[in-house]
C-alpha atoms as a PDB file:
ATOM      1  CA  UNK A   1      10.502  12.346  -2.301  1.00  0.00           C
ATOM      2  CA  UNK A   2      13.513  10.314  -1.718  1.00  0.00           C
ATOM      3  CA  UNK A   3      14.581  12.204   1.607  1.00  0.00           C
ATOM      4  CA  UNK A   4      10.823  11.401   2.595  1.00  0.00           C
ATOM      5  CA  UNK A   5      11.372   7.624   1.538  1.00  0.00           C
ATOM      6  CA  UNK A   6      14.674   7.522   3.748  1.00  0.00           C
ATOM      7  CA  UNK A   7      13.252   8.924   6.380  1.00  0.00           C
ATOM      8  CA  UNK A   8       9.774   6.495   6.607  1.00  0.00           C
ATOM      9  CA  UNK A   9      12.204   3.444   5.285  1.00  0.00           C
ATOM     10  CA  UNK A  10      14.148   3.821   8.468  1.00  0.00           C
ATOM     11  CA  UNK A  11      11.453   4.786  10.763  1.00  0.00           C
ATOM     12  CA  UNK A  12       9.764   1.199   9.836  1.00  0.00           C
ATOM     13  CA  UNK A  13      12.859  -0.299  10.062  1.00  0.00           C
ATOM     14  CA  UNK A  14      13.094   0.689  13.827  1.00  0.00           C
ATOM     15  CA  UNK A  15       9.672  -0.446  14.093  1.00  0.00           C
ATOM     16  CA  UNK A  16       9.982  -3.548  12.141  1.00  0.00           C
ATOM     17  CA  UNK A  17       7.715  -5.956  14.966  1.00  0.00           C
ATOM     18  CA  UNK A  18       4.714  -4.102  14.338  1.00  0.00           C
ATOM     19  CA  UNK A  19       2.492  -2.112  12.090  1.00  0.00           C
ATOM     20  CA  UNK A  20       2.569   1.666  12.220  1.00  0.00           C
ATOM     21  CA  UNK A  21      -0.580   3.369  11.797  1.00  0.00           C
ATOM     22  CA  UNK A  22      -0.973   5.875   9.383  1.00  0.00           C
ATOM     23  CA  UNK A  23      -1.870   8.567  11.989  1.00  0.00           C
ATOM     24  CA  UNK A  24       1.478   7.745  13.554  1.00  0.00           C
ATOM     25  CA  UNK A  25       3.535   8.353  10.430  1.00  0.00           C
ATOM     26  CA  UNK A  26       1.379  11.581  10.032  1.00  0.00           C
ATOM     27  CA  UNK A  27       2.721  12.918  13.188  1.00  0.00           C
ATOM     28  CA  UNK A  28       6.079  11.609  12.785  1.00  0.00           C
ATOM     29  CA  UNK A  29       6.661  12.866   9.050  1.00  0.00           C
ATOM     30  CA  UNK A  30       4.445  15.841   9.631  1.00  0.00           C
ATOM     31  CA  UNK A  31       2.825  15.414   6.525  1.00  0.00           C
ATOM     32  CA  UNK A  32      -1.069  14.367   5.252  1.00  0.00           C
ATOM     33  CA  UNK A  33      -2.475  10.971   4.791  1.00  0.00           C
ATOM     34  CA  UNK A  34      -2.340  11.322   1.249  1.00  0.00           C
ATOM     35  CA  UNK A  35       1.569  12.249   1.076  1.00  0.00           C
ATOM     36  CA  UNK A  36       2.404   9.064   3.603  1.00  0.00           C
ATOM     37  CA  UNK A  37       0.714   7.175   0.949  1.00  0.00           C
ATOM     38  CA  UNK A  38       2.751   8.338  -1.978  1.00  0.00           C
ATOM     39  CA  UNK A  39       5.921   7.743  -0.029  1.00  0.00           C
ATOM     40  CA  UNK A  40       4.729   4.126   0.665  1.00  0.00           C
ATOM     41  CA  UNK A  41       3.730   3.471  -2.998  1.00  0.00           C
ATOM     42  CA  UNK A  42       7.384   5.355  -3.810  1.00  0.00           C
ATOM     43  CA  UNK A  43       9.311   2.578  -1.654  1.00  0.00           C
ATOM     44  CA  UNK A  44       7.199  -0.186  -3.231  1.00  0.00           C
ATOM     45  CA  UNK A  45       8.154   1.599  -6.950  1.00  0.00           C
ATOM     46  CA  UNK A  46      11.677   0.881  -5.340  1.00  0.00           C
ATOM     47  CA  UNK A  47      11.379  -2.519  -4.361  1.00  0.00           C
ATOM     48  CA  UNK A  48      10.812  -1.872  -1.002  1.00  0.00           C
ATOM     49  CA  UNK A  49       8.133  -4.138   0.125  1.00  0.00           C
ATOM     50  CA  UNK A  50       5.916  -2.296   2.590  1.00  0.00           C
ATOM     51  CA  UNK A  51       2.910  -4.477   3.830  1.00  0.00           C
ATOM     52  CA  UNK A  52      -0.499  -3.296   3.978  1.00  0.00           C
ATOM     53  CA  UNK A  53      -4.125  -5.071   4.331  1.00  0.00           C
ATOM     54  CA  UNK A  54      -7.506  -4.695   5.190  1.00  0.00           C
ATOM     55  CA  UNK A  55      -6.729  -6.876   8.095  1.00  0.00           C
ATOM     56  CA  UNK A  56      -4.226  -4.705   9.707  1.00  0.00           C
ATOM     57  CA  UNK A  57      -4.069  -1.260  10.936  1.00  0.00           C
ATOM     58  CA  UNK A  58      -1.395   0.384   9.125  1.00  0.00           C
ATOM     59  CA  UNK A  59       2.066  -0.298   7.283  1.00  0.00           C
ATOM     60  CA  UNK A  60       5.197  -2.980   8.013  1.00  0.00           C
ATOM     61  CA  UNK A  61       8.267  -3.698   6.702  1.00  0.00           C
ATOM     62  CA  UNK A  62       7.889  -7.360   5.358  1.00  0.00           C
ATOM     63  CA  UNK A  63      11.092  -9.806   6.291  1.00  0.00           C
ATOM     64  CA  UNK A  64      11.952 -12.123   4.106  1.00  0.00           C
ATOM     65  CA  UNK A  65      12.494 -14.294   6.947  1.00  0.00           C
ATOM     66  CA  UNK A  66       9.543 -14.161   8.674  1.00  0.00           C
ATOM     67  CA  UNK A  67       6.752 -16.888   7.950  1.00  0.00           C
ATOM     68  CA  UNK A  68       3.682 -14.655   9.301  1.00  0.00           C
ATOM     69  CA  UNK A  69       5.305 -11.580   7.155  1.00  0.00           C
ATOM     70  CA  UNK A  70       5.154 -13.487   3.833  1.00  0.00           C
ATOM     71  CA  UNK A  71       1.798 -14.741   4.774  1.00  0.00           C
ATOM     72  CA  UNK A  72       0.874 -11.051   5.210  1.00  0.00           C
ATOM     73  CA  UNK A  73       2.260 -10.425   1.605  1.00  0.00           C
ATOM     74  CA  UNK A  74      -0.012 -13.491   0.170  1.00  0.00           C
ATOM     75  CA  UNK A  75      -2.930 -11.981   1.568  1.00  0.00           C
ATOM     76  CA  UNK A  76      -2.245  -8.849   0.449  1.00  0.00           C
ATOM     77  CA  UNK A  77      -1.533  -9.757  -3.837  1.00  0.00           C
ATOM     78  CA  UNK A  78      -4.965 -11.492  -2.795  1.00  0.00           C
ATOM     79  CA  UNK A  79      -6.814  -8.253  -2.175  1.00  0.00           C
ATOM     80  CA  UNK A  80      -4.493  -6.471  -4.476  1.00  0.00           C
ATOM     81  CA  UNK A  81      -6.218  -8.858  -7.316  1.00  0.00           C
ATOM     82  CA  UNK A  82      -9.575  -8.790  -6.085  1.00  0.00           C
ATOM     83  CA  UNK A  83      -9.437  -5.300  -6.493  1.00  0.00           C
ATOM     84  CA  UNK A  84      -8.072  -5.382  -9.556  1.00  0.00           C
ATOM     85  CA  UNK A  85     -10.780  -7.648 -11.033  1.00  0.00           C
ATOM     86  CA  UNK A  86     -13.454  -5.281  -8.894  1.00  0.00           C
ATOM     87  CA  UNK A  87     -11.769  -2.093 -11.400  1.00  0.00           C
ATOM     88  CA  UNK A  88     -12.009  -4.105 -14.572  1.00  0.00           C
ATOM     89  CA  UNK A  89     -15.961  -4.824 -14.038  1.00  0.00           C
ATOM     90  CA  UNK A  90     -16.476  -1.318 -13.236  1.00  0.00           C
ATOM     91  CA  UNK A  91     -14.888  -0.229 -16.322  1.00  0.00           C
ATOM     92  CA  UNK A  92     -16.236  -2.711 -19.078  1.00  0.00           C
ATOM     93  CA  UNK A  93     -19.811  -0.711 -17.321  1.00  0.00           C
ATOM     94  CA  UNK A  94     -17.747   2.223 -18.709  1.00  0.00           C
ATOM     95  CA  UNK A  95     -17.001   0.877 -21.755  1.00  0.00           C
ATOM     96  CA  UNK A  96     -20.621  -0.409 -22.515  1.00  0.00           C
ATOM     97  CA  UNK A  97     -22.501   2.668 -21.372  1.00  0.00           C
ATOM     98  CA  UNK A  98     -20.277   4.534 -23.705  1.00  0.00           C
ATOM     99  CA  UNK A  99     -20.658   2.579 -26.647  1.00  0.00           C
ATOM    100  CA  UNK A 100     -24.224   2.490 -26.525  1.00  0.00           C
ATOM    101  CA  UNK A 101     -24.514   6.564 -26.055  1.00  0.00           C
ATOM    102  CA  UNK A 102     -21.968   8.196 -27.415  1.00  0.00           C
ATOM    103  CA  UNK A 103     -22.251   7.027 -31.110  1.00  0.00           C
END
C-alpha cells in the first residue's frame, strides 16, 4: 500500500490545480475504484489531506495556502458530519428494532 500511496501522492502533487477524477487515477494506477479509494483513505490515515466532495468530481491535494482549498476542506468535515449524524439515526433504528425482537 505504501508504494501505491507514493505513487497517487505524487501524481496529485503534479496535478495539484485541479481535481483528478477517479476514472483517471483508475487508468493511471491500473487498479479498481475500490483500491483508489483505499489508497486515498491510506494518505488521509497518514495525514495527507486529500479533498473530496459531493460538489466536485474527484480528488485534490488541499494547500494550506490556498483560501478556496481550505474552503473545500470546510465543506467537506460538513458532509463528513452530516453523514455521520445520517449513520447514527440509521443505527439507533438498529438498535430499537433489535431490542424489541430479539428478547
Amino acid at each position: 500500500m505504501r508504494e501505491r500511496g507514493i505513487q497517487l501522492y505524487r501524481y496529485l502533487q503534479v496535478h495539484s490545480n485541479r481535481y483528478c477524477t477517479k476514472e483517471e487515477l483508475v487508468t493511471f494506477m491500473q487498479i479498481g475504484e475500490r483500491s483508489v479509494r483505499d489508497v486515498i483513505n491510506w494518505l488521509r490515515n497518514k495525514h495527507v489531506m486529500v479533498i473530496s466532495t459531493s460538489g466536485a468530481k474527484g480528488y485534490k491535494l488541499a494547500d494550506p495556502n490556498n483560501k478556496d482549498d481550505i474552503e473545500e476542506v470546510l465543506h467537506m468535515m460538513r458532509e463528513l458530519e452530516s453523514r455521520k449524524l445520517e449513520i447514527e439515526s440509521v443505527q439507533k433504528c438498529c438498535n430499537k428494532f433489535l431490542i424489541q425482537n430479539c428478547k
